[in-house]
PDB file of N, CA and C in Angstrom:
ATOM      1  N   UNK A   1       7.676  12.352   4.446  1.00  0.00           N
ATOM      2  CA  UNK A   1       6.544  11.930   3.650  1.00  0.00           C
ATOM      3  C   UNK A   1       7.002  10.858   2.659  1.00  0.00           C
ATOM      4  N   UNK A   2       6.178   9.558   2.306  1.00  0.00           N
ATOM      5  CA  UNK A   2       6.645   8.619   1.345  1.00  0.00           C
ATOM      6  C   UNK A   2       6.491   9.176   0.467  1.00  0.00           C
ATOM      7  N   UNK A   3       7.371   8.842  -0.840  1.00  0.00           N
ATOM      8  CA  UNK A   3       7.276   9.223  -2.589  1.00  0.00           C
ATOM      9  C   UNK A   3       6.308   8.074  -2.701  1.00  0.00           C
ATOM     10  N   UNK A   4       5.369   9.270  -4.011  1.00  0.00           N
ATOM     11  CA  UNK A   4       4.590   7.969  -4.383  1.00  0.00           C
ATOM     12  C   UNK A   4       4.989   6.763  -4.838  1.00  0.00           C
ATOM     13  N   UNK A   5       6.011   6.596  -5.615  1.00  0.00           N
ATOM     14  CA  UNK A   5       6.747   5.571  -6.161  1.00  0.00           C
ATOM     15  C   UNK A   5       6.637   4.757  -5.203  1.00  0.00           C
ATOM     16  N   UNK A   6       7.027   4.793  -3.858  1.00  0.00           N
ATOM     17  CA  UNK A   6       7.678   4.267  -2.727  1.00  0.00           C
ATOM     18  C   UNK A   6       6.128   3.535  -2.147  1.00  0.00           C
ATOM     19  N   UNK A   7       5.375   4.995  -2.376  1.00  0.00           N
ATOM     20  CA  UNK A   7       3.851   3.774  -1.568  1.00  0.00           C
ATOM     21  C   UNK A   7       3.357   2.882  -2.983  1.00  0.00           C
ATOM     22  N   UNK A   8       3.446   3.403  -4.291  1.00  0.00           N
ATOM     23  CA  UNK A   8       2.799   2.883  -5.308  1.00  0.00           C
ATOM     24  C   UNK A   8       3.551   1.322  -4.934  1.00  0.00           C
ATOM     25  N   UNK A   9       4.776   0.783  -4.649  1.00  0.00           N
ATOM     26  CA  UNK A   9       6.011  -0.492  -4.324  1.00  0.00           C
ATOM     27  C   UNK A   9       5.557  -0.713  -3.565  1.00  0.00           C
ATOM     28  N   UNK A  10       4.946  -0.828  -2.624  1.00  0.00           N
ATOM     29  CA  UNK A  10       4.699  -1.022  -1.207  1.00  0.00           C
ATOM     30  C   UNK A  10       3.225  -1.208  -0.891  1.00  0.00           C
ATOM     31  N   UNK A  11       2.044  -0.879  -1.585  1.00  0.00           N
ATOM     32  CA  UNK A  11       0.832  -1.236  -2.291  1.00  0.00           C
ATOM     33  C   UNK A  11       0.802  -2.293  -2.501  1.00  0.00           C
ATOM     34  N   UNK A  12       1.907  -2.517  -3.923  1.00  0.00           N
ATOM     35  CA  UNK A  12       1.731  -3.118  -5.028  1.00  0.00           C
ATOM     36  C   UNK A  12       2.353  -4.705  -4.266  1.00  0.00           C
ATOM     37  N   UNK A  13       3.882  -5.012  -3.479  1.00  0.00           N
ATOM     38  CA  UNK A  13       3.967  -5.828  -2.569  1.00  0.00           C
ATOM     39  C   UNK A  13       3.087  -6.179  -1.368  1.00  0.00           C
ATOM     40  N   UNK A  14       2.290  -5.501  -0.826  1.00  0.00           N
ATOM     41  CA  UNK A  14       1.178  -5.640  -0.036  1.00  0.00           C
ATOM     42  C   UNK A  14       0.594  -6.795  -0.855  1.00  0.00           C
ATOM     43  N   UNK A  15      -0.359  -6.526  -1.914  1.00  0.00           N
ATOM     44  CA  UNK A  15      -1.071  -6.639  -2.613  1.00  0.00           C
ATOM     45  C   UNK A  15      -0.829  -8.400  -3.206  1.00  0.00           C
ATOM     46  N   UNK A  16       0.627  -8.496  -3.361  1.00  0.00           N
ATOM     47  CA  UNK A  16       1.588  -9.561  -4.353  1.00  0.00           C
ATOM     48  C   UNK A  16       1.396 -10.740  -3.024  1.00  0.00           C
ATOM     49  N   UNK A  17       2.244 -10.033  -1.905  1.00  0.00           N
ATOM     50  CA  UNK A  17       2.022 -10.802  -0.890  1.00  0.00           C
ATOM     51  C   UNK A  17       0.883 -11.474  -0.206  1.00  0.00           C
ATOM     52  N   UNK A  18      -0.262 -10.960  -0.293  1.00  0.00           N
ATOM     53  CA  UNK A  18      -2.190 -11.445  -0.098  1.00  0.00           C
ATOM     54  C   UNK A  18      -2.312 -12.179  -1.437  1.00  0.00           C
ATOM     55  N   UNK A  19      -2.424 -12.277  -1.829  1.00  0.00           N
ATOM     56  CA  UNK A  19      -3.170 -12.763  -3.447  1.00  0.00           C
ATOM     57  C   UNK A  19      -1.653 -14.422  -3.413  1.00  0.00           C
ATOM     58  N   UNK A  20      -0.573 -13.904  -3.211  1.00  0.00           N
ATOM     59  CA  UNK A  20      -0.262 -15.207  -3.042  1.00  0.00           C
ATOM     60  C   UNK A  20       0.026 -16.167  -2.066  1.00  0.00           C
ATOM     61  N   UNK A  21      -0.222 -15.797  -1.053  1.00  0.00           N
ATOM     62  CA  UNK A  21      -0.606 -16.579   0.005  1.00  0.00           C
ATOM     63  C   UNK A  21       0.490 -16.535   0.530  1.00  0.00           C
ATOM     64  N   UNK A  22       1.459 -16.137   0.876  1.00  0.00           N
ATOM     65  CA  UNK A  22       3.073 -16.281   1.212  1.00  0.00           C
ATOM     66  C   UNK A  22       3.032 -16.625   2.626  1.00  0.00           C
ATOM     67  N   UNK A  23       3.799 -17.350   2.937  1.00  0.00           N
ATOM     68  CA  UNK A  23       3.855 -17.869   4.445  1.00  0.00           C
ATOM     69  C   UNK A  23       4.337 -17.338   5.007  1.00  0.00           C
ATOM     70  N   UNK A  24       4.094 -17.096   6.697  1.00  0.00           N
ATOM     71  CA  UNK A  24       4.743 -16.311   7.834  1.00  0.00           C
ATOM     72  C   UNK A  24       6.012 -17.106   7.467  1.00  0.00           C
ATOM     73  N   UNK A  25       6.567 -18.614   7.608  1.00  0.00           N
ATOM     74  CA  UNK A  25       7.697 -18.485   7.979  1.00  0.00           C
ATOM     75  C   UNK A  25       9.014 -18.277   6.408  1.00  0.00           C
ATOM     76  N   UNK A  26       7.959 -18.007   5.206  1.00  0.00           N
ATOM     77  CA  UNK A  26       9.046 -17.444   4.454  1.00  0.00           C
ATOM     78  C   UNK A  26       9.185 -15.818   4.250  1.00  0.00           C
ATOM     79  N   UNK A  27       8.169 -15.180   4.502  1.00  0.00           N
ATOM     80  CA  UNK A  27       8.192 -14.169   4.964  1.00  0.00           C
ATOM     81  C   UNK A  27       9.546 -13.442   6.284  1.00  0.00           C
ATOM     82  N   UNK A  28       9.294 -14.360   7.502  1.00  0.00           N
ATOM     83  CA  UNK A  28      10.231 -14.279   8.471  1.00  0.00           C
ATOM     84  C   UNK A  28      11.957 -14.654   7.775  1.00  0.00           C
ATOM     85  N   UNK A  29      12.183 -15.830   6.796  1.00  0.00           N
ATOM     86  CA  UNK A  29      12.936 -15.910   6.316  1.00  0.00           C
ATOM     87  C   UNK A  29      13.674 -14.900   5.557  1.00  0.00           C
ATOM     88  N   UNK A  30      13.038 -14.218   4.690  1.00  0.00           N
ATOM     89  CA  UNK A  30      13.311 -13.157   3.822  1.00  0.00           C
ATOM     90  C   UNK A  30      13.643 -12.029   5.042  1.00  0.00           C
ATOM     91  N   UNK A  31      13.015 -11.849   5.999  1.00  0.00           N
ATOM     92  CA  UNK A  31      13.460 -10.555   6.463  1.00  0.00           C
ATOM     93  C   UNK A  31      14.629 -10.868   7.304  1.00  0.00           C
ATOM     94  N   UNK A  32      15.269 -11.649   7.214  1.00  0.00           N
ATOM     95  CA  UNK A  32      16.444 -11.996   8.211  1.00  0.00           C
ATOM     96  C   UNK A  32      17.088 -11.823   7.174  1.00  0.00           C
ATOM     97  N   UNK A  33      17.466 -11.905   6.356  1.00  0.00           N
ATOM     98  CA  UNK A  33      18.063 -11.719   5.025  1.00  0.00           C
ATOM     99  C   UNK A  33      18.481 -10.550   4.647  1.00  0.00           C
ATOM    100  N   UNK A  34      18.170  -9.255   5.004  1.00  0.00           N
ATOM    101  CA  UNK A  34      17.582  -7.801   4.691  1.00  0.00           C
ATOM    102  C   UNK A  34      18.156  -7.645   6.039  1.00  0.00           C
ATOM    103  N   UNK A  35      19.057  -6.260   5.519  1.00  0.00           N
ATOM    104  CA  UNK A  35      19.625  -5.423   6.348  1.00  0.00           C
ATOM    105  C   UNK A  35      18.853  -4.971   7.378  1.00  0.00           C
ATOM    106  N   UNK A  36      18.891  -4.827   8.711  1.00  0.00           N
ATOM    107  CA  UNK A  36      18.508  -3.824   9.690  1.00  0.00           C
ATOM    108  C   UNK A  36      17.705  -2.763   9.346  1.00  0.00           C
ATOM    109  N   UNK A  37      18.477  -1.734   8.521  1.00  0.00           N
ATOM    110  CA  UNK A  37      18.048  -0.370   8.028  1.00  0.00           C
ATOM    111  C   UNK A  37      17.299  -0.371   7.149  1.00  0.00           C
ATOM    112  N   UNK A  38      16.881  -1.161   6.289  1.00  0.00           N
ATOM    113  CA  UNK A  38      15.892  -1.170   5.140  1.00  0.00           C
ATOM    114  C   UNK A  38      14.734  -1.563   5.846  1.00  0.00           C
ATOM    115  N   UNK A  39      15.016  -2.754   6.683  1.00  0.00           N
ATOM    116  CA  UNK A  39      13.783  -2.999   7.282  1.00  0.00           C
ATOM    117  C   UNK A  39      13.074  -1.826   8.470  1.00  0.00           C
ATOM    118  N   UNK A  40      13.815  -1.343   8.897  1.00  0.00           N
ATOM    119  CA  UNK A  40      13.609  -0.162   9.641  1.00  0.00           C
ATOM    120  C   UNK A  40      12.586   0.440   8.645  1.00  0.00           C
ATOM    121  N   UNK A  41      13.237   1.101   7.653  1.00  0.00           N
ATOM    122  CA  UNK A  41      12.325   2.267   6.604  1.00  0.00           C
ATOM    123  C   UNK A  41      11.398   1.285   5.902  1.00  0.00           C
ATOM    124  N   UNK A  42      11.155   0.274   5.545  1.00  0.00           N
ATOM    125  CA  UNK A  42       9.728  -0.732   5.181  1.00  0.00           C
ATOM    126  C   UNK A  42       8.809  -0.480   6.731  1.00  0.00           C
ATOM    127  N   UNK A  43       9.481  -0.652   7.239  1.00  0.00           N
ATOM    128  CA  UNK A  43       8.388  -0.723   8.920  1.00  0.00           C
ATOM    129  C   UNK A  43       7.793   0.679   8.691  1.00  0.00           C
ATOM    130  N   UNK A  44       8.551   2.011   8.553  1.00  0.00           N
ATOM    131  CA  UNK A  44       7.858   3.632   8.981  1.00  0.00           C
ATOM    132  C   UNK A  44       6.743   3.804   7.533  1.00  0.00           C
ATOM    133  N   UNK A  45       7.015   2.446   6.410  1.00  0.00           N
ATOM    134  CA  UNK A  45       6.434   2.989   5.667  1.00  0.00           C
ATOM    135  C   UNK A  45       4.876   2.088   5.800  1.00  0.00           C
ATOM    136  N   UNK A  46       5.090   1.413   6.352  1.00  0.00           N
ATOM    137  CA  UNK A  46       3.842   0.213   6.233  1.00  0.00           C
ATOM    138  C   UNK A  46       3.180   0.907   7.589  1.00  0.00           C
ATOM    139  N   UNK A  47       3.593   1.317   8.643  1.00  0.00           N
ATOM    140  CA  UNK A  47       2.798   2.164   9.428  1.00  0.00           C
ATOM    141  C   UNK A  47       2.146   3.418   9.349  1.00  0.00           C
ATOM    142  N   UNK A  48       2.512   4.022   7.948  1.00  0.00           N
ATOM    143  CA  UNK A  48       1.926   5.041   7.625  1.00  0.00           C
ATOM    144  C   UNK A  48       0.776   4.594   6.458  1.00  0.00           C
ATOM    145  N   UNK A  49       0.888   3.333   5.970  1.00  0.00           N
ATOM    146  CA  UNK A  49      -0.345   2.962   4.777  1.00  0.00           C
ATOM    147  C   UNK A  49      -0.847   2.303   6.511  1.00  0.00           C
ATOM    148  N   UNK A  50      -1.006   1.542   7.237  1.00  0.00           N
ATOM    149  CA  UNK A  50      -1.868   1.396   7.842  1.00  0.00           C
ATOM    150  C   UNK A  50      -2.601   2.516   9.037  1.00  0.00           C
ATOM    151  N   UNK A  51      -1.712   3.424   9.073  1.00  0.00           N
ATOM    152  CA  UNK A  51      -2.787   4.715   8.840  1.00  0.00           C
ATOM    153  C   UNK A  51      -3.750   5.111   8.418  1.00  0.00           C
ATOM    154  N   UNK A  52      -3.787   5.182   7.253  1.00  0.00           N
ATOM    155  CA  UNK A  52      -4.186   5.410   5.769  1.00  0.00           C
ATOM    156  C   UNK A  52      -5.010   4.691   5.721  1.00  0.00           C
ATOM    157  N   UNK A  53      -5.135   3.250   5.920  1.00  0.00           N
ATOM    158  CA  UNK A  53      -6.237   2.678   5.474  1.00  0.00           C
ATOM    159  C   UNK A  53      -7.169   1.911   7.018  1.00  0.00           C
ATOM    160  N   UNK A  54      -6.512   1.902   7.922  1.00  0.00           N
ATOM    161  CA  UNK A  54      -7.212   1.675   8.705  1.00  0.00           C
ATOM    162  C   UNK A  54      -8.283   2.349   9.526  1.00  0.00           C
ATOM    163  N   UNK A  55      -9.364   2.588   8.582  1.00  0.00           N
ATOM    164  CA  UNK A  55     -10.785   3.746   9.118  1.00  0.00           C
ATOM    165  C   UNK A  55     -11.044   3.613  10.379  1.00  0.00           C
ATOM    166  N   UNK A  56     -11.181   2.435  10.771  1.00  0.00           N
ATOM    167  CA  UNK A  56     -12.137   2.448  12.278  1.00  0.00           C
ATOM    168  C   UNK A  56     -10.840   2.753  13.298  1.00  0.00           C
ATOM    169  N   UNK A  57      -9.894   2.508  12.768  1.00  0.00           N
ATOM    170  CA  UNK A  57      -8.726   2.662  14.079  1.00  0.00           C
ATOM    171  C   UNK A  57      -8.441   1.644  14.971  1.00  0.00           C
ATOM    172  N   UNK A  58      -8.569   0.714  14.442  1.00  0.00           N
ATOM    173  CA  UNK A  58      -8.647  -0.486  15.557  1.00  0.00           C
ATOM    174  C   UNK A  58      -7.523  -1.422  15.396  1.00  0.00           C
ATOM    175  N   UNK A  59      -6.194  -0.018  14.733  1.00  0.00           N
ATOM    176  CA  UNK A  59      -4.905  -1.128  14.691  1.00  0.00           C
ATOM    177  C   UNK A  59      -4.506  -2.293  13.302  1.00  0.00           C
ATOM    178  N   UNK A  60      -5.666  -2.836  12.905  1.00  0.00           N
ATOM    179  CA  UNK A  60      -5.449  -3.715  11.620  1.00  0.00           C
ATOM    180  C   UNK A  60      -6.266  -3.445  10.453  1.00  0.00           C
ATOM    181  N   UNK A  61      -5.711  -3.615   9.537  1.00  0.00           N
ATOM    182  CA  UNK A  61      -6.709  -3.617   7.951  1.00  0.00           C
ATOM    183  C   UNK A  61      -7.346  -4.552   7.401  1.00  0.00           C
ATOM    184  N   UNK A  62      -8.740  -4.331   8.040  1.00  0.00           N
ATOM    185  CA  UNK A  62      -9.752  -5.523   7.153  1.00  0.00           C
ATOM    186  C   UNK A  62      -9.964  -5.459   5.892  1.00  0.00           C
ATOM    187  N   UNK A  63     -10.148  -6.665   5.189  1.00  0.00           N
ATOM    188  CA  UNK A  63     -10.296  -6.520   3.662  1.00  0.00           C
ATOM    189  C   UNK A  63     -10.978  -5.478   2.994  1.00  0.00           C
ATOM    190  N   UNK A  64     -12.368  -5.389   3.707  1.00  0.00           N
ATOM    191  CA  UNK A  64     -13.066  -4.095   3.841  1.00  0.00           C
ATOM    192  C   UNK A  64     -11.957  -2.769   3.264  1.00  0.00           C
ATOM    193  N   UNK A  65     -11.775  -2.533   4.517  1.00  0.00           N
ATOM    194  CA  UNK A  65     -10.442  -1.567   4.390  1.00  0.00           C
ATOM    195  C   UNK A  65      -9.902  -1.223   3.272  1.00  0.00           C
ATOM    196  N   UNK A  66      -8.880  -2.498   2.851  1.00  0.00           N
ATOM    197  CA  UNK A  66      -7.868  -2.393   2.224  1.00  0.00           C
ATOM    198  C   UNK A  66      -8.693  -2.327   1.181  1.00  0.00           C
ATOM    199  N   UNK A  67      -9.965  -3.171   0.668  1.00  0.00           N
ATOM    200  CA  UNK A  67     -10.472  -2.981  -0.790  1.00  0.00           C
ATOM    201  C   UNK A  67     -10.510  -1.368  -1.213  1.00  0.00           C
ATOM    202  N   UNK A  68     -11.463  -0.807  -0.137  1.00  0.00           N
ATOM    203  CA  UNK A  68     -12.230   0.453  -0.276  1.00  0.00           C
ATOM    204  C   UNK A  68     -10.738   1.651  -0.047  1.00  0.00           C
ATOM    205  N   UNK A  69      -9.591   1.088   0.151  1.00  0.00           N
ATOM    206  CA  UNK A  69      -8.240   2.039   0.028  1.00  0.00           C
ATOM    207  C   UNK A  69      -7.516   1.838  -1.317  1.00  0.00           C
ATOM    208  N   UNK A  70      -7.706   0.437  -1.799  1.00  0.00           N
ATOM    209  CA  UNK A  70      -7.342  -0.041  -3.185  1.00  0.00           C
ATOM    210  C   UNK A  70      -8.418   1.175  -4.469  1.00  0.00           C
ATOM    211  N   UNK A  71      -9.520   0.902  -4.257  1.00  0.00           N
ATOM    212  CA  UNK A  71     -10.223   1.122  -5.423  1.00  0.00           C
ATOM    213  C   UNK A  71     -10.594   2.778  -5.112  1.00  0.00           C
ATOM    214  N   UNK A  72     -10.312   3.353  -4.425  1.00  0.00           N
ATOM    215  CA  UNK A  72      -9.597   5.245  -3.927  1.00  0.00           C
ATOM    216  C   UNK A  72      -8.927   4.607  -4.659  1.00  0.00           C
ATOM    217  N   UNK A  73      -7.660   4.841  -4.888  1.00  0.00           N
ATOM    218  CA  UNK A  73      -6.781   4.683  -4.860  1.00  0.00           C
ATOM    219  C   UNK A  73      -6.295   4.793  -6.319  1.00  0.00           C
ATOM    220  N   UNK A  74      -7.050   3.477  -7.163  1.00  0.00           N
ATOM    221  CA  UNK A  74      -7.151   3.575  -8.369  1.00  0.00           C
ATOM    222  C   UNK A  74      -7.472   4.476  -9.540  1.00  0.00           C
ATOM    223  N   UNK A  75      -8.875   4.820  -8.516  1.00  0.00           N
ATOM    224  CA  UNK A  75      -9.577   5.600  -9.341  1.00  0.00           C
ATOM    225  C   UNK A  75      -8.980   7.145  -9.391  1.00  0.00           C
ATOM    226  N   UNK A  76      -8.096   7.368  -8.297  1.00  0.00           N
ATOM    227  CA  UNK A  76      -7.504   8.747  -7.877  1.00  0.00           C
ATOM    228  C   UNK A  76      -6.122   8.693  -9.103  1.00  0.00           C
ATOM    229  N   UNK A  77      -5.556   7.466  -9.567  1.00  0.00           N
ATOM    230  CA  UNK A  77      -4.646   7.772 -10.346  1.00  0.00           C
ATOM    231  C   UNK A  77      -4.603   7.535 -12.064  1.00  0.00           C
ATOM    232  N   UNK A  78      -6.258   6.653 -11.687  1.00  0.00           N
ATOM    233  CA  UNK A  78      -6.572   6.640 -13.345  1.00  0.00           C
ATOM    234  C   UNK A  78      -7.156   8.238 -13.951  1.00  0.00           C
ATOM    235  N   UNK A  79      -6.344   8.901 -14.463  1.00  0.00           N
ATOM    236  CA  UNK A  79      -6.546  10.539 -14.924  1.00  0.00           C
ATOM    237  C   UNK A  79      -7.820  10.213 -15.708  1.00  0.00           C
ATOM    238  N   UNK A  80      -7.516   9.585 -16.800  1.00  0.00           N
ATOM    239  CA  UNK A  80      -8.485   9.820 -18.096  1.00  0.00           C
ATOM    240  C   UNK A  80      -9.582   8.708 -17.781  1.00  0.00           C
ATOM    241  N   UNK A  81      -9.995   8.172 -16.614  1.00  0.00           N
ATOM    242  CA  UNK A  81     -10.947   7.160 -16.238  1.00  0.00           C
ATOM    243  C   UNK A  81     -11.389   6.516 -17.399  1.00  0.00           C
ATOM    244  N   UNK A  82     -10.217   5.797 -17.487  1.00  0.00           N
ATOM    245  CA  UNK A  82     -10.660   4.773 -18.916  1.00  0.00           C
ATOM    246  C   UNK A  82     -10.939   3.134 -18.055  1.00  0.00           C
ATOM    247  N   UNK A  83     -10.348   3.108 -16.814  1.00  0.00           N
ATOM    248  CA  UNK A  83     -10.352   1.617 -15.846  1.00  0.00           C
ATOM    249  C   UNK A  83      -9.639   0.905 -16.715  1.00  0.00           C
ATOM    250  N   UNK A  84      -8.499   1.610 -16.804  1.00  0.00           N
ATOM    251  CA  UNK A  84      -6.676   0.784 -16.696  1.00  0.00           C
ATOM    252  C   UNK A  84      -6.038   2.161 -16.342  1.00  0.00           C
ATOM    253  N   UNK A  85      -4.786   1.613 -15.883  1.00  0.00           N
ATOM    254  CA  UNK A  85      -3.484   2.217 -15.087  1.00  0.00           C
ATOM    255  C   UNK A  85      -2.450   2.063 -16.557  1.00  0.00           C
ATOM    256  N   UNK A  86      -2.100   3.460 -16.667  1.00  0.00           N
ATOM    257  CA  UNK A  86      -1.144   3.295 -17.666  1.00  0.00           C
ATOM    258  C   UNK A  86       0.526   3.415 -16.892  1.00  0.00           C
ATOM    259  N   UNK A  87       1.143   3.493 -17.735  1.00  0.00           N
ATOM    260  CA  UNK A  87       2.709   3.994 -17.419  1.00  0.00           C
ATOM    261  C   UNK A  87       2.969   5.794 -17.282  1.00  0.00           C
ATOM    262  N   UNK A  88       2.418   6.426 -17.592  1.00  0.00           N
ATOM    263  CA  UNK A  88       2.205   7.910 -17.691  1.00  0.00           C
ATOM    264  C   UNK A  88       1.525   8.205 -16.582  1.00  0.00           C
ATOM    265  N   UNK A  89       0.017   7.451 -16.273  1.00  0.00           N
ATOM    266  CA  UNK A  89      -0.833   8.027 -14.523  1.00  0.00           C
ATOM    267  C   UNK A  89      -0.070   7.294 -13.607  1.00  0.00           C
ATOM    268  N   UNK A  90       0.467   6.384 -13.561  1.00  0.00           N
ATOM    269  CA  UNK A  90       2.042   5.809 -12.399  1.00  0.00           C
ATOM    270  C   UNK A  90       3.114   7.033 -12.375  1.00  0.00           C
ATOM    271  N   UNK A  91       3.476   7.403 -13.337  1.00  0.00           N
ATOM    272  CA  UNK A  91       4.666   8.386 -13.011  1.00  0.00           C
ATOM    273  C   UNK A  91       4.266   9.646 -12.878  1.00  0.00           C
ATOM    274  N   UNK A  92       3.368   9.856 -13.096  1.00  0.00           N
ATOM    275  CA  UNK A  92       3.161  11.460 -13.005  1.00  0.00           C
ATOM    276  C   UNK A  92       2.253  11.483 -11.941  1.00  0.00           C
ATOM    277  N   UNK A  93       1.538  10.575 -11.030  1.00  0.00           N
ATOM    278  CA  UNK A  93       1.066  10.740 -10.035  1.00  0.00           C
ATOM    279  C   UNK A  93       2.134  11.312  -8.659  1.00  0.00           C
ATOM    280  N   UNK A  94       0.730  11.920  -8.072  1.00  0.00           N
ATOM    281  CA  UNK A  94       1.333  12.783  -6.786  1.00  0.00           C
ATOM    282  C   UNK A  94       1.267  12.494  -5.507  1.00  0.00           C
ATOM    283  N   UNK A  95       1.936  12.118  -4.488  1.00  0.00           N
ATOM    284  CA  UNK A  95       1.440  11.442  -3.376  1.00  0.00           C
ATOM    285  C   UNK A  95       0.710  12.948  -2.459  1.00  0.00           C
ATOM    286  N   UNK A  96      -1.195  12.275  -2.058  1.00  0.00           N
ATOM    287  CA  UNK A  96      -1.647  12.829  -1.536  1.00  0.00           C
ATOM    288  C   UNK A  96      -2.986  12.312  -0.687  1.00  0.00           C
ATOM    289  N   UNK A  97      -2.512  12.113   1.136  1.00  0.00           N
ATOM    290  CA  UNK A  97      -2.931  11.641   2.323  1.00  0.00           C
ATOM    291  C   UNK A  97      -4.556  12.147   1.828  1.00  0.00           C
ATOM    292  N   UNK A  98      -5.398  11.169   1.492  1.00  0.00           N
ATOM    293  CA  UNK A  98      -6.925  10.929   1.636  1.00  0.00           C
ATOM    294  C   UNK A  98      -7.328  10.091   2.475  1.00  0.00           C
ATOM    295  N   UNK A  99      -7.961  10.703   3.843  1.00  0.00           N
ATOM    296  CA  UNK A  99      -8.573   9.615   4.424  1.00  0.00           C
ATOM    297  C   UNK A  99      -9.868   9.425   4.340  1.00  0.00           C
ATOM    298  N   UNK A 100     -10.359   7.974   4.131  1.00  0.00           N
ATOM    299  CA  UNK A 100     -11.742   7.749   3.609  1.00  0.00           C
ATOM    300  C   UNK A 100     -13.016   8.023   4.095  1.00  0.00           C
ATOM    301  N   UNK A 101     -12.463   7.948   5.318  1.00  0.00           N
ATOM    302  CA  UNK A 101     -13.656   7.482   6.696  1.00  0.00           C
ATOM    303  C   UNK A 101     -14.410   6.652   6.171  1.00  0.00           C
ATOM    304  N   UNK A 102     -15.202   5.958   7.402  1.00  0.00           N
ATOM    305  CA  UNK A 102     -15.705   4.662   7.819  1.00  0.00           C
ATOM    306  C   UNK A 102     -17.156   5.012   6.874  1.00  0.00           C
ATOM    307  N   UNK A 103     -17.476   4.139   5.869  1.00  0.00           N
ATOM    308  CA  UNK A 103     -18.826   4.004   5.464  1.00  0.00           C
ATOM    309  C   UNK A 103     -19.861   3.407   5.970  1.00  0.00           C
TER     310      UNK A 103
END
């Protein structure tokens, strides 16, 4: 099972990587760079968030998707629903498999 830490990093690079537009071929660059084995355990972990967020099952995450897995997501770790993320609901959160189904 991923630590939340581990999906909260892995979200949060998802996330870094869309919003800035990063290119396939520096992308491809960087992972040649990176050991075998790390990339191994990034791969088991990005196949288990596209699990997770891919409702219809059709293999990829439409924005759709990923929004409506983002804002779960948020709202599941903002405790005191104030709409901000502190340093306290990051660490003391618990990793726990919600699947959304298709609206």
């Amino acid at each position: 099972m991923v630590k939340r830490m581990n999906l909260v990093r892995l979200v949060a690079a998802i996330g870094l990587l869309v919003t800035s537009g990063a290119g396939a071929g520096t992308a491809a660059a960087q992972a040649a760079d990176k050991p075998k084995d790390k990339v191994a355990l990034g791969e088991a972990d990005v196949k288990q968030l596209l699990l997770l967020m891919d409702t219809d099952k059709n293999g990829k995450i439409s924005k759709e998707e990923y929004m409506r897995f983002m804002e779960a997501e948020f709202n599941r770790l903002d405790l005191d629903k104030s709409g901000e993320l502190d340093v306290k609901e990051l660490t003391q959160s618990t990793f726990r498999v919600v699947h959304s189904g298709h609206r």
